[in-house]
Protein backbone atom coordinates (compact mmCIF):
# COMPACT_ATOMS: atom_id res chain seq x y z
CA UNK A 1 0.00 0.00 0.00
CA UNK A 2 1.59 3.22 -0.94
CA UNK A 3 1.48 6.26 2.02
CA UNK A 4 3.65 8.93 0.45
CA UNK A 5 6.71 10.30 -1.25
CA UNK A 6 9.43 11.74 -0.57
CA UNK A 7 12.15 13.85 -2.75
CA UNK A 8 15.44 12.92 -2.80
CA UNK A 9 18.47 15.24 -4.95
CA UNK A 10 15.29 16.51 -7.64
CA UNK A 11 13.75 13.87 -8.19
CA UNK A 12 10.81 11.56 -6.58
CA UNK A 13 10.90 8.42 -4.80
CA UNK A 14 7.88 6.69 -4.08
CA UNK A 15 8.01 5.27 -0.29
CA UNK A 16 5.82 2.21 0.00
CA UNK A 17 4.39 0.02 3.46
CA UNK A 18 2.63 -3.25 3.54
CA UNK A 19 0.09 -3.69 5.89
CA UNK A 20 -1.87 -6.83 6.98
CA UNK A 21 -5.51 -7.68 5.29
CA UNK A 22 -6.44 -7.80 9.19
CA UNK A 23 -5.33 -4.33 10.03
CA UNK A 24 -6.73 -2.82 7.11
CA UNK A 25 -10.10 -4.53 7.48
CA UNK A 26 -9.76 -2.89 11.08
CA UNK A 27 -9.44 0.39 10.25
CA UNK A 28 -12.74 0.06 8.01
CA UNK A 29 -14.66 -1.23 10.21
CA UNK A 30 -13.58 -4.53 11.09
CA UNK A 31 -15.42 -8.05 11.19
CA UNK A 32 -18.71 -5.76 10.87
CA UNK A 33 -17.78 -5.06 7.28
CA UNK A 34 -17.22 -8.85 6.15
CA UNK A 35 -20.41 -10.02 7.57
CA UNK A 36 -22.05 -6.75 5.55
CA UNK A 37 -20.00 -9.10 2.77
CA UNK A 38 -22.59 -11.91 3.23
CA UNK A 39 -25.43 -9.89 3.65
CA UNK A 40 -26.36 -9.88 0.36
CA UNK A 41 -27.01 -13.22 -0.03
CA UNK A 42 -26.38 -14.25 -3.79
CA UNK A 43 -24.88 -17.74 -4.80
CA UNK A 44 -22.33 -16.12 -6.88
CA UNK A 45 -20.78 -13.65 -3.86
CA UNK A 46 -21.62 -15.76 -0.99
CA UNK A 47 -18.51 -18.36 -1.24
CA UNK A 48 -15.93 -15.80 -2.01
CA UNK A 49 -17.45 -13.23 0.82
CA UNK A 50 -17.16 -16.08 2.97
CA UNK A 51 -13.48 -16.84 2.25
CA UNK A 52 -12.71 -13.92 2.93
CA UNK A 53 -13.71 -14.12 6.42
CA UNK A 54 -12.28 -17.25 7.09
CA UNK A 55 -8.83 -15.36 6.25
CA UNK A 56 -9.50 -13.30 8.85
CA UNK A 57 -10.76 -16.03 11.31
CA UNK A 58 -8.33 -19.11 10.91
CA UNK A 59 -5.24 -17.50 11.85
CA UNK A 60 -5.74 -14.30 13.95
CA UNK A 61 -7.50 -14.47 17.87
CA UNK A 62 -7.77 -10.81 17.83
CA UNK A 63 -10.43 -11.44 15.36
CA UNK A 64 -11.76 -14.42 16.55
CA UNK A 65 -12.67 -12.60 19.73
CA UNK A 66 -14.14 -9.75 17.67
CA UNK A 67 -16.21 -12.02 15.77
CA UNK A 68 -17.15 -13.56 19.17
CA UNK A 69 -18.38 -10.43 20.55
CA UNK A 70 -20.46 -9.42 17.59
CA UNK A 71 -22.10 -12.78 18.11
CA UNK A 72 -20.98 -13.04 14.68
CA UNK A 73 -22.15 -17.04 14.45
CA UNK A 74 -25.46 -16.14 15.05
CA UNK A 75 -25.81 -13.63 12.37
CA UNK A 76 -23.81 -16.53 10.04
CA UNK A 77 -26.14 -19.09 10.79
CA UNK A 78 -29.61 -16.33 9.91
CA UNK A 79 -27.61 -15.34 6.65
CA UNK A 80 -26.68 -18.86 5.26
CA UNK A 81 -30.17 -21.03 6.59
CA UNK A 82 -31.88 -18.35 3.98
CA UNK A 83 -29.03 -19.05 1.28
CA UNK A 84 -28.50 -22.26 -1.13
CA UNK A 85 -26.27 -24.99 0.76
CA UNK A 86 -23.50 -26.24 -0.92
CA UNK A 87 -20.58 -28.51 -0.39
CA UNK A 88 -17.88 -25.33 -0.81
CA UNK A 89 -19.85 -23.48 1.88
CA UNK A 90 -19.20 -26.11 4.25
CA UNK A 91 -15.89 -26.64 3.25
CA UNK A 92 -15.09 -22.79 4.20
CA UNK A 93 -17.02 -23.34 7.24
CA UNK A 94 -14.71 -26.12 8.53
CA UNK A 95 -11.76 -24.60 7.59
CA UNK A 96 -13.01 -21.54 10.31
CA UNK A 97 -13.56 -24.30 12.50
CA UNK A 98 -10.06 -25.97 12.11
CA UNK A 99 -8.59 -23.16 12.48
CA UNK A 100 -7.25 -23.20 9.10
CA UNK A 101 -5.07 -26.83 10.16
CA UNK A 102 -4.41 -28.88 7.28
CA UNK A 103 -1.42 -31.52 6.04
CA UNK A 104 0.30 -31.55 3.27
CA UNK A 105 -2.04 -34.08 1.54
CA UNK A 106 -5.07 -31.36 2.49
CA UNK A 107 -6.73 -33.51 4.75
CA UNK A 108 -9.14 -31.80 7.16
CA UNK A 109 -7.78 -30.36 10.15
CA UNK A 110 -8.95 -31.21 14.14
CA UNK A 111 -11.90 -29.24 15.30
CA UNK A 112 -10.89 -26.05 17.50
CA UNK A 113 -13.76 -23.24 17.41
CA UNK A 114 -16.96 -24.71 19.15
CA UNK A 115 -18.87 -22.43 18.03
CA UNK A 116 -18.42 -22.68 14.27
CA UNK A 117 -18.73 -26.39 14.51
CA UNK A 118 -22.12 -25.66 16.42
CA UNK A 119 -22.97 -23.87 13.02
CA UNK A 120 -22.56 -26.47 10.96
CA UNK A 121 -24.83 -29.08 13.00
CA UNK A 122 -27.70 -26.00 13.08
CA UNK A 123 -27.70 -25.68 9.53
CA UNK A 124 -27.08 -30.15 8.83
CA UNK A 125 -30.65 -30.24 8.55
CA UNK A 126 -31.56 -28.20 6.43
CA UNK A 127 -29.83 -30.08 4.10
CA UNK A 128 -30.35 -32.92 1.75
CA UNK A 129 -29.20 -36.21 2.56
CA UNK A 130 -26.59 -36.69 0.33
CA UNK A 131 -24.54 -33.14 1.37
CA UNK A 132 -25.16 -34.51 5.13
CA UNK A 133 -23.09 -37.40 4.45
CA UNK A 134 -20.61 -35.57 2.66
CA UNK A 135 -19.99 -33.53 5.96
CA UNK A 136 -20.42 -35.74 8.33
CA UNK A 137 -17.58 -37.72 6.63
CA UNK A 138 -15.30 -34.72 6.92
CA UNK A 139 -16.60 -33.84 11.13
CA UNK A 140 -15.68 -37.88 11.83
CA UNK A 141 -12.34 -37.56 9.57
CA UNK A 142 -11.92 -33.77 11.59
CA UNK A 143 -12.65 -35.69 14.60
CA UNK A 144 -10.06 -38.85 14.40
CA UNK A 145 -7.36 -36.08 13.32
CA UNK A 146 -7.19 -35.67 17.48
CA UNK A 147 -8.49 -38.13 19.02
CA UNK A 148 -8.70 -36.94 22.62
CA UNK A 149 -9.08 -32.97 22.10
CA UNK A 150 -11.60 -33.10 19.22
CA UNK A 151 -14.25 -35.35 20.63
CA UNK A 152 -13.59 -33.42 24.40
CA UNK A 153 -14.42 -29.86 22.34
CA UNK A 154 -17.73 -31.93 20.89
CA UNK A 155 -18.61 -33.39 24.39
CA UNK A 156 -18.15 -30.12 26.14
CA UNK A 157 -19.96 -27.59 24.14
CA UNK A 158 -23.49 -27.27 25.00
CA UNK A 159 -25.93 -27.61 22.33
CA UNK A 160 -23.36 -30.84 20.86
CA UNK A 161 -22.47 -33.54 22.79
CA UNK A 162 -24.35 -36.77 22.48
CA UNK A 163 -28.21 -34.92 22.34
CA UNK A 164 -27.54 -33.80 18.81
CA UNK A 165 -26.09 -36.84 17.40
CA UNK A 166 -29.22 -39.12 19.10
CA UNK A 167 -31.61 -36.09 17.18
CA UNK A 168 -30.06 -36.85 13.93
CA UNK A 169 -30.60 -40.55 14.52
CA UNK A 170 -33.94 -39.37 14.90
CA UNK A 171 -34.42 -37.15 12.83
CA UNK A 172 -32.31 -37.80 9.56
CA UNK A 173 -31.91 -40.75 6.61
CA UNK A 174 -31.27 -44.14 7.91
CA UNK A 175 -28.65 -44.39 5.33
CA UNK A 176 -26.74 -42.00 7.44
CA UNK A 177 -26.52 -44.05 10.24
CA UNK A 178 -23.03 -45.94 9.67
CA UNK A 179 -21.42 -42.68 10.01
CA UNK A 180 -23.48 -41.46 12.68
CA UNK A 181 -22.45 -44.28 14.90
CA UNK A 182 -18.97 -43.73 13.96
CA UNK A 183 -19.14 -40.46 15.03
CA UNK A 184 -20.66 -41.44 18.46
CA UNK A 185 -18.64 -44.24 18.76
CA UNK A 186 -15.64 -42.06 19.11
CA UNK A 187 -16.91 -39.81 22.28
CA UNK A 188 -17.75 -43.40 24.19
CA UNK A 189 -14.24 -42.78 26.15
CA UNK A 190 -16.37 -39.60 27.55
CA UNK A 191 -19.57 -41.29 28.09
CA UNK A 192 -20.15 -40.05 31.79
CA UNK A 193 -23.26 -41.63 34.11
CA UNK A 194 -25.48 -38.81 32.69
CA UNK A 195 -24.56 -39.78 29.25
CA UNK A 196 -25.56 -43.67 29.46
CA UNK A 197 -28.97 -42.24 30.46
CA UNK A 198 -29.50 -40.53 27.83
CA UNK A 199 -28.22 -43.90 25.63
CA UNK A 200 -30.63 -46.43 27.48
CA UNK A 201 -33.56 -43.96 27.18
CA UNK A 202 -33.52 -43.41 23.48
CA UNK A 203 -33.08 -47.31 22.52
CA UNK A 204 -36.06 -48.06 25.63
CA UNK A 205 -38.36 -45.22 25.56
CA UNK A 206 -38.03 -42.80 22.14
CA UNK A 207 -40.97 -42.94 20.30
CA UNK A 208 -39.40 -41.47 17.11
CA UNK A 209 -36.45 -43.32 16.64
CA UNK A 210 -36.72 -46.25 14.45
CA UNK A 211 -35.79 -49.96 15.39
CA UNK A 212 -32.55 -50.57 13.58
CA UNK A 213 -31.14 -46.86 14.72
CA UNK A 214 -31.52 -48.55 18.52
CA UNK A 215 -30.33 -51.66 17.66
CA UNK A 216 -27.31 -49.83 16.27
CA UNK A 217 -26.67 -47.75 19.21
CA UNK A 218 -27.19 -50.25 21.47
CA UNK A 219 -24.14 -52.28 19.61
CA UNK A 220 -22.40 -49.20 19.93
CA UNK A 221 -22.40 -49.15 23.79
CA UNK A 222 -21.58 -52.83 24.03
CA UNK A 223 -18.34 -52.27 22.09
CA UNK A 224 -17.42 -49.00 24.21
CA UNK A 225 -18.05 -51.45 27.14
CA UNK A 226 -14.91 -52.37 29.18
């Protein structure tokens, strides 16, 4: 970015500084302006407005705790539940919730914000079938990457845990189940008392669950049985 000149023996020298994206998005008025970005809501700006605030996201707190304070999530999740789900918006959305983290081979990074990774289970339903396998494959792949931290994040953020995994058993294609189990499967190291409850009482006594989802959860807690 240029800021000025300067003369030097008659002639003129042009005197240049780089600044950050982060600082000058700052000085315009920080991460209001790239949610205004999304506001929109067209296809064709919508992916590219929201890379743009995963650069600012991924890699730098100071905005992360901006974003946090203009309970920037919640406006997220209004804008894109009125907007066309795709794949590449998802994508995006896990990178924010990563924290950027991939290998060299691009493979998804370990889940790290809870409360971008809360956005993407609000807007799973709304959906089709096929996209929720698509990223439920890449939260389970997210989820192996750390094997103790990731599923500890899931456990411990209210509104996740176990209560939204048994609502998409409920809820959501039976042909999603394999890798809804696998998902669960991996907090059963966490499964307090409370937990089990919750287990028992949805293969017993819920209504809306089908048969085979219970008798698949069920197996599940016999193999996370010591």
């Amino acid at each position: 970015m240029q800021i000025g000149v300067e003369v030097e023996q008659g002639g003129w020298v042009q005197s240049h500084s780089t600044r950050c994206l982060q600082e000058a998005i700052g000085d315009i008025g920080g991460m209001s302006l790239a949610l205004m970005l999304l506001a929109p809501r067209k296809v064709e700006t919508q992916a590219p407005a929201l890379r743009i605030l995963a650069g600012l996201l991924v890699r730098w707190k100071p905005n992360r705790d901006a974003f946090h304070e203009l309970h920037g999530y919640s406006v997220l999740l209004y804008l894109l539940s009125q907007s066309e789900l795709s794949f590449e918006l998802f994508e995006i959305l896990l990178d924010i919730a990563t924290h950027g983290e991939a290998d060299k081979t691009q493979r998804i990074g370990s889940l790290k914000d809870p409360l971008c990774t809360l956005l993407i289970t609000d807007l799973l339903p709304l959906c089709a079938p096929e996209l929720q396998r698509k990223i439920l494959r890449n939260l389970e792949d997210s989820l192996l990457r750390s094997p103790q931290a990731a599923p500890r994040l899931w456990m411990g953020t209210p509104g996740l845990g176990l209560p939204i995994l048994l609502n998409f058993l409920r809820t959501m294609a039976s042909s999603l189940y394999t890798v809804l189990l696998a998902i669960l499967t991996q907090m059963a190291p966490l499964w307090a008392e409370n937990d089990l409850q919750l287990l028992c009482a949805f293969i017993i006594g819920d209504q809306q669950a089908i048969v085979d989802g219970k008798g698949q959860v069920g197996a599940s807690i016999r193999q996370a049985s010591p």
